[in-house]
Protein backbone atom coordinates (compact mmCIF):
# COMPACT_ATOMS: atom_id res chain seq x y z
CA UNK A 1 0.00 0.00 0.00
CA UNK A 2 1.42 3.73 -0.89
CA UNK A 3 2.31 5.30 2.04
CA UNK A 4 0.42 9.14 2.36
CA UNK A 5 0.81 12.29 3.95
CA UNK A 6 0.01 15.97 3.97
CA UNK A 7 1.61 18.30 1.15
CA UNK A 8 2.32 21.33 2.92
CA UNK A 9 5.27 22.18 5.94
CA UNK A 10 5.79 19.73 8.84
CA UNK A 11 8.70 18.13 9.79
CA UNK A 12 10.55 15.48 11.13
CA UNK A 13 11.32 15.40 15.06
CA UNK A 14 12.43 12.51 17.50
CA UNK A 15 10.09 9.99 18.21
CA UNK A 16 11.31 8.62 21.52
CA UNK A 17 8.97 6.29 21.80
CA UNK A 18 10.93 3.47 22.15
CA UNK A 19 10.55 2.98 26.14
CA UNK A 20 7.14 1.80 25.78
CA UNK A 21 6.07 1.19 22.44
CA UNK A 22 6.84 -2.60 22.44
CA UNK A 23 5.15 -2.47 26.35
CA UNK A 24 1.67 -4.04 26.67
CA UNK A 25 -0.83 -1.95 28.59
CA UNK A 26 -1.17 -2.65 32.61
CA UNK A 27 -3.83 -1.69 34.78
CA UNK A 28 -2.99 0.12 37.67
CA UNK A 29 -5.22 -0.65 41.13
CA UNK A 30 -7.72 2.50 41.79
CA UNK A 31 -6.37 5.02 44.52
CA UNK A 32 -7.40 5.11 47.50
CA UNK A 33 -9.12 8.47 46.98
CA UNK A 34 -10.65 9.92 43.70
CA UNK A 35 -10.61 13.70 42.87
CA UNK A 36 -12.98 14.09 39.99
CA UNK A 37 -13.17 17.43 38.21
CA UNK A 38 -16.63 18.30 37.33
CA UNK A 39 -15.01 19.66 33.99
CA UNK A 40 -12.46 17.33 31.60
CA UNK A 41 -13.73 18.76 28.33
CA UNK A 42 -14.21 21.67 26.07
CA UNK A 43 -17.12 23.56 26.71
CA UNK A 44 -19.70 24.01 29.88
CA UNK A 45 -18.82 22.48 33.43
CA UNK A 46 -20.88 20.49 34.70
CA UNK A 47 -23.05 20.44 37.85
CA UNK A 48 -23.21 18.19 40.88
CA UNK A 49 -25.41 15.16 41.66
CA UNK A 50 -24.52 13.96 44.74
CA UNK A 51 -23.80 15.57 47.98
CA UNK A 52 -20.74 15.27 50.85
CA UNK A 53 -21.63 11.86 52.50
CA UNK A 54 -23.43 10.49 49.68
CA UNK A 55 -22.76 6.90 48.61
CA UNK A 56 -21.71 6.36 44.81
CA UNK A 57 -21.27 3.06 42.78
CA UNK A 58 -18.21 3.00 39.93
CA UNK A 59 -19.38 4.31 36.98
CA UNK A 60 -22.26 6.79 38.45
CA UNK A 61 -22.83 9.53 37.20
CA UNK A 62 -21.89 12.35 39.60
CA UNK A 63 -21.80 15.23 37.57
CA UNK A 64 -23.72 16.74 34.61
CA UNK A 65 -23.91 19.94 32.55
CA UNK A 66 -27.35 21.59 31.08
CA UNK A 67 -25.73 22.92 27.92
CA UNK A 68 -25.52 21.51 24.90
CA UNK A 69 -21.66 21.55 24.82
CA UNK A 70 -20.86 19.87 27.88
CA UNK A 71 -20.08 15.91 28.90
CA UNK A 72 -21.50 13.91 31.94
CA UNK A 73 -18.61 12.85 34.78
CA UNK A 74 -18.60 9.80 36.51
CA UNK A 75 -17.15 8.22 40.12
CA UNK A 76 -14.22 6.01 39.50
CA UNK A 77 -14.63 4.30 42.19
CA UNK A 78 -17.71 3.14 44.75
CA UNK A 79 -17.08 4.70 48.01
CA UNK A 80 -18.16 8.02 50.02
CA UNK A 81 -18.24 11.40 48.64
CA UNK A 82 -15.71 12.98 51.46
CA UNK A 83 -15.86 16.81 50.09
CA UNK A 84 -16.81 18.87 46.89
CA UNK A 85 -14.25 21.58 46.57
CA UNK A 86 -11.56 23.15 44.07
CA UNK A 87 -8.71 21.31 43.07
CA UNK A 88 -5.85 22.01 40.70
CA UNK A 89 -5.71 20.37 37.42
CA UNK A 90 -2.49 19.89 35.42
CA UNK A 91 -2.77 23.32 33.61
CA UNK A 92 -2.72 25.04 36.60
CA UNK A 93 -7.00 25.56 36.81
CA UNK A 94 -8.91 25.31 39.39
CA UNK A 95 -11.99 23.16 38.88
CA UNK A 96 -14.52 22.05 41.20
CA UNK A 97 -14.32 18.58 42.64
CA UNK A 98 -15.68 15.57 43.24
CA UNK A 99 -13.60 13.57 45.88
CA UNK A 100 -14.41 10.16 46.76
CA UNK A 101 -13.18 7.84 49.36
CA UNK A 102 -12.74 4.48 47.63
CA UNK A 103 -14.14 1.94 49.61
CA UNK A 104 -12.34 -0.91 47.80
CA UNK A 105 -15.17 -2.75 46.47
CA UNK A 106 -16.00 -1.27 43.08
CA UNK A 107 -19.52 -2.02 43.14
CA UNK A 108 -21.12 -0.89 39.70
CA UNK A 109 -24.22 0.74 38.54
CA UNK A 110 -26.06 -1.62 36.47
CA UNK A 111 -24.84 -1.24 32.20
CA UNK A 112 -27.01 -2.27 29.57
CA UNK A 113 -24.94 -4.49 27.06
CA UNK A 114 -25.55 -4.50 23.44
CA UNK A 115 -23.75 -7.27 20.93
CA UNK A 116 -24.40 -5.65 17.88
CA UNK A 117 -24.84 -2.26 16.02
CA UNK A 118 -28.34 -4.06 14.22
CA UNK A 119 -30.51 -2.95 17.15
CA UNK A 120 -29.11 0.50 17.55
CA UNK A 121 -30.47 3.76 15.96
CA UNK A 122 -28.02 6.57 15.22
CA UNK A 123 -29.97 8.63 17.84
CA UNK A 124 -29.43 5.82 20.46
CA UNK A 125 -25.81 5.75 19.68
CA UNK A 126 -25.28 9.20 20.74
CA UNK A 127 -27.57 9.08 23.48
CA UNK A 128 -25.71 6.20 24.75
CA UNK A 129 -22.31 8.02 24.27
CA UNK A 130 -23.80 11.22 25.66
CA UNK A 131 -24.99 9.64 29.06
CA UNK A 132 -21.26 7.41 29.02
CA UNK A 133 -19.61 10.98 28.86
CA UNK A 134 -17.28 10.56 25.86
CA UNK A 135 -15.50 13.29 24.92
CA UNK A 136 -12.22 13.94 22.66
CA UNK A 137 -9.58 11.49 23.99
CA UNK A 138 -6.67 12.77 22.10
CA UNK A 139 -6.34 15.84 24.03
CA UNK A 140 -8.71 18.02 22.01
CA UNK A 141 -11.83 17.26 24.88
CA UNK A 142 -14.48 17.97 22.90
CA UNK A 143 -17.91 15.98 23.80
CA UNK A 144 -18.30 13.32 21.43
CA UNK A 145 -22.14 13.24 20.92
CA UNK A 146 -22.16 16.88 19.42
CA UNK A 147 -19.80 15.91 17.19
CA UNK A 148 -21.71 12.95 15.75
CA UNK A 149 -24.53 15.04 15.22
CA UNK A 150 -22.94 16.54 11.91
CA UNK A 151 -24.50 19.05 10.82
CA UNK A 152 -24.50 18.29 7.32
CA UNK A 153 -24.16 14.82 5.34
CA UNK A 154 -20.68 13.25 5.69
CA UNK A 155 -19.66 9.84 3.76
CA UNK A 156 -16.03 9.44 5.52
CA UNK A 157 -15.42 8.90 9.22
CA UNK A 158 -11.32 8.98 9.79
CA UNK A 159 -9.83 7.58 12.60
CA UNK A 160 -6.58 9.06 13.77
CA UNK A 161 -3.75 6.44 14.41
CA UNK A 162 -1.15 8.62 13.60
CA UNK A 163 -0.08 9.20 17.20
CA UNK A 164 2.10 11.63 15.83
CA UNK A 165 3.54 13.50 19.04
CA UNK A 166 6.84 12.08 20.52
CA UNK A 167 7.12 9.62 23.41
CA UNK A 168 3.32 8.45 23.66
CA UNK A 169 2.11 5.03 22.84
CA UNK A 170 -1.62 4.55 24.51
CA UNK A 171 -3.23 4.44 21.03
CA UNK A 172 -0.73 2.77 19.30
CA UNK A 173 -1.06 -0.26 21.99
CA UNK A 174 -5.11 -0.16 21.87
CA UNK A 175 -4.54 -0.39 18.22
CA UNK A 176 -2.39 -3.82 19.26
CA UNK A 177 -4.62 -5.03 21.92
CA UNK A 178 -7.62 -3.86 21.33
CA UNK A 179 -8.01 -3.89 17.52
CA UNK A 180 -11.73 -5.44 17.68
CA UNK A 181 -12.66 -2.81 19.91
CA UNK A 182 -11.46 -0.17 17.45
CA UNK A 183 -13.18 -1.63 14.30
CA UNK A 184 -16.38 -1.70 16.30
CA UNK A 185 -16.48 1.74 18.10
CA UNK A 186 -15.43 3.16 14.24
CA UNK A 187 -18.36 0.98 13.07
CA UNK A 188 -20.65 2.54 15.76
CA UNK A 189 -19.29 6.36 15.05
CA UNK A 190 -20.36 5.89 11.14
CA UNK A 191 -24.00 4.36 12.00
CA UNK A 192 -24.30 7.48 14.24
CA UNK A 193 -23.10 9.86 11.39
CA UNK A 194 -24.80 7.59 8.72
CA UNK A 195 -21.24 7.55 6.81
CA UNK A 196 -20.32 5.24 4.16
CA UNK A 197 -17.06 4.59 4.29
CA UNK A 198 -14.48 4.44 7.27
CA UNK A 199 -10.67 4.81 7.11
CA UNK A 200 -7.98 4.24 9.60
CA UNK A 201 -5.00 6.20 9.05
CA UNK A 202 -1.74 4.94 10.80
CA UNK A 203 1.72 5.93 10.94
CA UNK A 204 4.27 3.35 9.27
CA UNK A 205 6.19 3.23 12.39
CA UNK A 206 3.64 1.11 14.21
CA UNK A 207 3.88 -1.89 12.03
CA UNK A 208 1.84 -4.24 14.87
CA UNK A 209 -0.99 -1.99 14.61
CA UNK A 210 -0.91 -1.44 10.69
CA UNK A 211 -0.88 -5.17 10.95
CA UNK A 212 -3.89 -5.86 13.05
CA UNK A 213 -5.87 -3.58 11.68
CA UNK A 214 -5.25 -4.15 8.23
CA UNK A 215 -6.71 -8.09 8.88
CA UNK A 216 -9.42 -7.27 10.99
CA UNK A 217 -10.73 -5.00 7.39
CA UNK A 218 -9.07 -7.56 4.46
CA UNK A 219 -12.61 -8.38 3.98
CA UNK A 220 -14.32 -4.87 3.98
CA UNK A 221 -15.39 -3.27 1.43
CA UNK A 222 -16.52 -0.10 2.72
CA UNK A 223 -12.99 0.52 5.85
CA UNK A 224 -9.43 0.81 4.84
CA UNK A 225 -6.22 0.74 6.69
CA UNK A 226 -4.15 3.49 5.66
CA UNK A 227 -0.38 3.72 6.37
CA UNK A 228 0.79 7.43 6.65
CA UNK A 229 4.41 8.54 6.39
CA UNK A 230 6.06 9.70 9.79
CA UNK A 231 5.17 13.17 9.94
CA UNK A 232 4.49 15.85 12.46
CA UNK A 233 2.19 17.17 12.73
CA UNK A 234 0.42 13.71 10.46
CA UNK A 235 -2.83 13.79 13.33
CA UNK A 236 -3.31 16.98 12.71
CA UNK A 237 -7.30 16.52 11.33
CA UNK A 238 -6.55 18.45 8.60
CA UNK A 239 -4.07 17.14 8.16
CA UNK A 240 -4.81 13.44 8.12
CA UNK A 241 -8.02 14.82 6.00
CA UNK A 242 -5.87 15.79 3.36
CA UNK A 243 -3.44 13.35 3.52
CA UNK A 244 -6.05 10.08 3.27
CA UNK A 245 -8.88 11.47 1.21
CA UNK A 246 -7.09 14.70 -1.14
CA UNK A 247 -9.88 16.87 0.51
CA UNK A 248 -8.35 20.08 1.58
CA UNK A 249 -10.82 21.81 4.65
CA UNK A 250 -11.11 25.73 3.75
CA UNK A 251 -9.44 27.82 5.88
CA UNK A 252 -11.94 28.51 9.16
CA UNK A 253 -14.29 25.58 8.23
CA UNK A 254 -14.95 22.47 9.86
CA UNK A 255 -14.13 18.43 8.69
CA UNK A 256 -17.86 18.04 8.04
CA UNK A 257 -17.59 20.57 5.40
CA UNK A 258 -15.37 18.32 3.43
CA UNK A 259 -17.87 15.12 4.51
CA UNK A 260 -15.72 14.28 7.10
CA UNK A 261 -15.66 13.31 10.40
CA UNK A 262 -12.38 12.39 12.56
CA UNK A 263 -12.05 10.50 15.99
CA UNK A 264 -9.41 9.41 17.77
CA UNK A 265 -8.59 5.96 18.41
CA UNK A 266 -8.83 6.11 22.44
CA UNK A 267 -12.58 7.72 21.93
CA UNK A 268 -13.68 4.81 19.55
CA UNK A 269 -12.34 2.43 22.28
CA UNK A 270 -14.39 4.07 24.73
CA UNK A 271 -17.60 3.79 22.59
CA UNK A 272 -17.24 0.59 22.01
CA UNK A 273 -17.20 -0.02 25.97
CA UNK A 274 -20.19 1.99 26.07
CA UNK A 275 -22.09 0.12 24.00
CA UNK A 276 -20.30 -3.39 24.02
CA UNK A 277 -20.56 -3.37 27.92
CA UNK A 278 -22.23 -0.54 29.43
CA UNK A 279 -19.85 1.06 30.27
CA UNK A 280 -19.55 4.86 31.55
CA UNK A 281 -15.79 6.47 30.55
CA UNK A 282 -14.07 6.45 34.02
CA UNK A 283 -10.58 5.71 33.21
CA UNK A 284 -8.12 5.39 30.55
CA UNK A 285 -4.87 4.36 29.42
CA UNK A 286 -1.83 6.91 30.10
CA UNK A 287 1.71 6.81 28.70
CA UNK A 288 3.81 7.14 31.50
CA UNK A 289 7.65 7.73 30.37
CA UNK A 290 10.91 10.23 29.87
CA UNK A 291 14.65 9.36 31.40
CA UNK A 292 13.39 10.11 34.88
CA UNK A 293 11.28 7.50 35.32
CA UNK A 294 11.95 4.13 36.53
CA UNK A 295 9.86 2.00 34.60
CA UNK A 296 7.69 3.26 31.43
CA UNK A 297 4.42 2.09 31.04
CA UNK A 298 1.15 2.46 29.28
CA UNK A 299 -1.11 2.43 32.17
CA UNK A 300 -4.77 2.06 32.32
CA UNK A 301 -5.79 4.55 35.31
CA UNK A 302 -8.70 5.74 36.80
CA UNK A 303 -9.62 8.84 36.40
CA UNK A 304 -8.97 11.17 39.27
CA UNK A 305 -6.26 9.11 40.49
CA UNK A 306 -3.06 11.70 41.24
CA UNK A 307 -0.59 11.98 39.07
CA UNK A 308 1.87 11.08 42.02
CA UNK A 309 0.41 7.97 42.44
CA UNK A 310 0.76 6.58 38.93
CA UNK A 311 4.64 8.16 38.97
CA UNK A 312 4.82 5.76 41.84
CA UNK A 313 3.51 2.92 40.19
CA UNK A 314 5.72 3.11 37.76
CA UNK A 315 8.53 2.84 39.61
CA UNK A 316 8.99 6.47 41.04
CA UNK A 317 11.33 9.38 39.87
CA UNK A 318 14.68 8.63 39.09
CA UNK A 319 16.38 11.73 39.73
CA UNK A 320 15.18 15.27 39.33
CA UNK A 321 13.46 15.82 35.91
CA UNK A 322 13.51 19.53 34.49
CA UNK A 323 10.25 19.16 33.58
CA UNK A 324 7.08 16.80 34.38
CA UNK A 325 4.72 17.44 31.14
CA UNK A 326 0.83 17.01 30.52
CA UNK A 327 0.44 15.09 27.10
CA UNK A 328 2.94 15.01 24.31
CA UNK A 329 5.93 17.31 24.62
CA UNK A 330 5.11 19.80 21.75
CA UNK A 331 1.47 20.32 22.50
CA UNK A 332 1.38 19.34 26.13
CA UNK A 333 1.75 21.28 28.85
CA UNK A 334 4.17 21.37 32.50
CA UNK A 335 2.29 19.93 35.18
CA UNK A 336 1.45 22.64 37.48
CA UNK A 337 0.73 20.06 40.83
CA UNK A 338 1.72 16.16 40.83
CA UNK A 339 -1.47 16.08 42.92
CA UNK A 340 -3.52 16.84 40.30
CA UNK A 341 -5.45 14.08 39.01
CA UNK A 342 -5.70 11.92 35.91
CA UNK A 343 -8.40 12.96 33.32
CA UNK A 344 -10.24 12.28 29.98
CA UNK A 345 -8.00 14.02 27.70
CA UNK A 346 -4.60 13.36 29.50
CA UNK A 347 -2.81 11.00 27.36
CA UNK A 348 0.64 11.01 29.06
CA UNK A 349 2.93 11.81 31.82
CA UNK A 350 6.50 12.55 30.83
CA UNK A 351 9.81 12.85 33.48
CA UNK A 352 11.64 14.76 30.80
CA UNK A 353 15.93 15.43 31.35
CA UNK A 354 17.22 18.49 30.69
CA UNK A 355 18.79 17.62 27.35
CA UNK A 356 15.04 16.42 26.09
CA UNK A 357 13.97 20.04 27.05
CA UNK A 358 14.37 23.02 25.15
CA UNK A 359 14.17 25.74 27.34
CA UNK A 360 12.95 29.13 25.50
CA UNK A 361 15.85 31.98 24.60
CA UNK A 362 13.49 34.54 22.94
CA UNK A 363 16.28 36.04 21.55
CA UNK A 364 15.35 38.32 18.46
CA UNK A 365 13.92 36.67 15.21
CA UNK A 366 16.45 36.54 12.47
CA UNK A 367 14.10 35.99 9.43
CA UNK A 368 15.25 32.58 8.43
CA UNK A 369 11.51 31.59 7.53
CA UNK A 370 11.92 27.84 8.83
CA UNK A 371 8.35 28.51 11.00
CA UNK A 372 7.06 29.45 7.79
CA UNK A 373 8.24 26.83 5.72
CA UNK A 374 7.96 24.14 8.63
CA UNK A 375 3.79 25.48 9.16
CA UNK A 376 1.71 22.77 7.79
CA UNK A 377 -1.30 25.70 7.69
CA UNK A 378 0.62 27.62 5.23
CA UNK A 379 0.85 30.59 7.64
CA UNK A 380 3.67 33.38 9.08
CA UNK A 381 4.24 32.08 12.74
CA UNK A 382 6.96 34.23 13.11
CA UNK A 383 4.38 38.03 12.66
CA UNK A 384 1.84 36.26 14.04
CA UNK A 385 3.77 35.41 17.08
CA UNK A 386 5.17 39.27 17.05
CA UNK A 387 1.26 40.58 16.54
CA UNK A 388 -0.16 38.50 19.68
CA UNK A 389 2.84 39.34 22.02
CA UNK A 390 2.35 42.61 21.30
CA UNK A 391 -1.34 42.52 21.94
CA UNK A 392 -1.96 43.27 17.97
CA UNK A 393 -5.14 41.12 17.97
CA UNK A 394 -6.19 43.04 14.34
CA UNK A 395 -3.00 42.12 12.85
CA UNK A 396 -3.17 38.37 14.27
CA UNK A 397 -6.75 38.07 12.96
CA UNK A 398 -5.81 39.36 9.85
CA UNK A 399 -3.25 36.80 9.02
CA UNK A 400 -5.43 33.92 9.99
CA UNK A 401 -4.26 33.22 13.59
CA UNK A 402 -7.90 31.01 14.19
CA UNK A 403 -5.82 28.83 12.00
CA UNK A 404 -3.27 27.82 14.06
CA UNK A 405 -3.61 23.73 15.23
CA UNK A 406 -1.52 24.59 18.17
CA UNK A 407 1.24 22.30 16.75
CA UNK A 408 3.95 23.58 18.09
CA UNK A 409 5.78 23.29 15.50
CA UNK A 410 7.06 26.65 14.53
CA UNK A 411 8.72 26.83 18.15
CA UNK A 412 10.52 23.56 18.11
CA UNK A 413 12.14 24.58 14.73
CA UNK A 414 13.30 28.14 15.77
CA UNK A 415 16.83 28.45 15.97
CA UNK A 416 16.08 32.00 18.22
CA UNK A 417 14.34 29.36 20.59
CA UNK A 418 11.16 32.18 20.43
CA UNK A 419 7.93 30.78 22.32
CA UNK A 420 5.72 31.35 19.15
CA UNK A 421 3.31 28.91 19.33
CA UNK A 422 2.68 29.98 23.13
CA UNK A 423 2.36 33.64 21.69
CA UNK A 424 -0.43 32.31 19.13
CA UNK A 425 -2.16 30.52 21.28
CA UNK A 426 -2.54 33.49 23.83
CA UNK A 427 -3.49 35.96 20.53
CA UNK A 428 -5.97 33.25 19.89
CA UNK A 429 -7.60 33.71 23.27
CA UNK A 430 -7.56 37.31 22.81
CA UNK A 431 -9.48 36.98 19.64
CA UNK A 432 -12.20 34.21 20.83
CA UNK A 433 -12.39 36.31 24.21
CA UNK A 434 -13.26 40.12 21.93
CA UNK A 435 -15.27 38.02 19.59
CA UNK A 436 -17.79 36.75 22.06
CA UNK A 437 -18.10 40.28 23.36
CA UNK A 438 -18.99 42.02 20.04
């Protein structure tokens, strides 16, 4: 099969994935207390359902939001709700909290458990994933059941296997492990979006997964296995779009308007528990990894468990990291408290060394162009980073800032060691936040 990609910038960077890659997922026993933010996606928070001294079951759902952009949360654990208060998440927010003394018995709300796709409608699909509260697993957050209720008619639903971002293997191993899973929940996501055809698009360096995949779909005539060239930023969703289909998504549009619709593989896993087993989204599977850590994993964790705690399952620090990092290293974040707990969208934990971080110089911009030649949006990082720095929000808008995928790209490549893709993202804000006020 030809091997595809995107046409325009990206780049090559170190994978580093070698640590874990090869390491089958292991599940990690709950905590012995759950914090469990009553927000872990884009969109509206939710609300409480249950009070301080209240008894929950594992898998109940404890919080949920009135909006139509929100996701329901649920206990991790059965036990006693001990307090609900603010907490700090990795980014540094504080959210308000469920916390939950496990009792150690993980007694479960009743699931329903369906064995086929026959008997379900596309409206009980979503309901189902609505009320499991499945939202964008690849770090994007985003509730899932919104975005299977396309607005227009789509014929192509693209799952992401590209796992393009450096050290982190969690999708890459539920490709391996849990292949059947992944056909089905893709299955499921194009009943609910009454697509045609379904595609999954992984990187070449995963051979195992390229592999399982491809003979779990030998006989379909309707899902391919696509390899894709090893490329960041190749999961980009426009990206992958244009690299599997030749569709090209105009500039501030959405997949949809290209008949598209992409999902990551964790999310698909997690609809497939949903409607395979019942099953409410109340943990997930982290890569845990970097030189300071003693043994690398892929982890399956519950959610709300504290980051300190599955450090310590793996083995515990070895040394002092210079950095601790939320996610993948170029779009991730530094994780502001390693008592903040494990969520939806937080695909790894990284003990990073100081020659695996590249601490930022902001020394002056020398015009080389490499951010513009290494943007796979086709735009000027380098003025759009000076326009939102300087609070220029006219001149950011102007050259397409909305744009931006947040790659990081652009500030990995800058020999000047600028923080340009911080500066974007911030002009960004600045935009979204005078937009809404207009």
């Amino acid at each position: 099969m030809a091997v595809k990609t995107f046409p325009r910038g990206g780049g090559t960077i170190p994978h580093r994935k070698e640590a874990t890659e090869n390491k089958a997922i292991v599940v990690m026993p709950a905590p012995k207390e759950v914090v469990i933010p009553l927000q872990q996606h884009l969109g509206a928070p939710c609300d409480a359902l249950v009070e301080v001294g209240e008894s929950v079951k594992l898998g109940q759902k404890i919080g949920s939001g009135s909006h139509v952009i929100s996701a329901a949360v649920h206990a991790s654990v059965s036990g006693r709700v001990k307090a609900l208060a603010k907490r700090m998440l990795v980014d540094g927010r504080e959210i308000q909290c469920v916390i939950i003394e496990n009792d150690g018995r993980d007694e479960q709300v009743a699931g329903k458990q369906n064995e086929t796709l026959d008997g379900l409608s596309p409206e009980r699909i979503r309901t189902i994933v609505k009320e499991a509260g499945i939202v964008g697993m690849g770090g994007a957050g985003f509730p899932t059941h919104v975005k299977l209720d396309v607005p227009k008619p789509v014929d192509t639903v693209i799952i992401n296997g590209a796992e393009c971002e450096p050290y982190l293997t969690c999708d890459h191993r539920l490709l391996v492990e849990k292949s059947k899973d992944v056909l089905f929940g893709l299955r499921a996501v194009m009943k609910a979006a009454k697509a045609e055809n379904g595609i999954l698009g992984i990187e070449v360096n995963k051979p195992d997964a390229l592999e399982a995949m491809s003979e779990l779909v030998k006989d379909d005539t309707n899902i391919s296995v696509v390899p894709l060239q090893v490329r960041y930023p190749q999961g980009g969703e426009k990206q992958l779009i244009k690299a599997v289909t030749g569709r090209e998504v105009p500039s501030g549009a959405l997949p949809f308007e290209v008949k598209c619709l992409v999902s990551n593989v964790h999310t698909v896993t997690a609809i497939a528990d949903a409607l395979q087993k019942g099953m409410n989204l109340y943990q997930r599977v982290v890569t845990v990894t970097g030189k300071h850590i003693h043994d690398p994993r892929n982890v399956m964790v519950r959610l709300g468990t504290p980051v300190r705690a599955v450090i310590e399952f793996c083995g515990g620090m070895a040394g002092n990291p210079e950095a601790v990092v939320a996610g993948g290293p170029m779009t991730g974040c530094r994780i502001a408290s390693l008592d903040a707990p494990v969520v939806k969208t937080l695909a790894g934990i990284l003990l990073l060394g100081k020659d695996e971080v590249s601490p930022p110089l902001n020394e002056p911009c020398i015009r080389c162009g490499r951010c513009v030649d290494a943007c796979p949006m086709g735009l000027t990082p380098s003025m759009l980073g000076f326009y939102s720095e300087q609070g220029m929000i006219d001149g950011a808008e102007a050259l397409h800032a909305m744009d931006c995928i947040e790659c990081g790209l652009c500030a990995f490549v800058c020999p000047s060691g600028r923080e340009l893709s911080d500066w974007i993202k911030q002009g960004k804000q600045a935009i979204t936040k005078r937009n809404s006020n207009k």
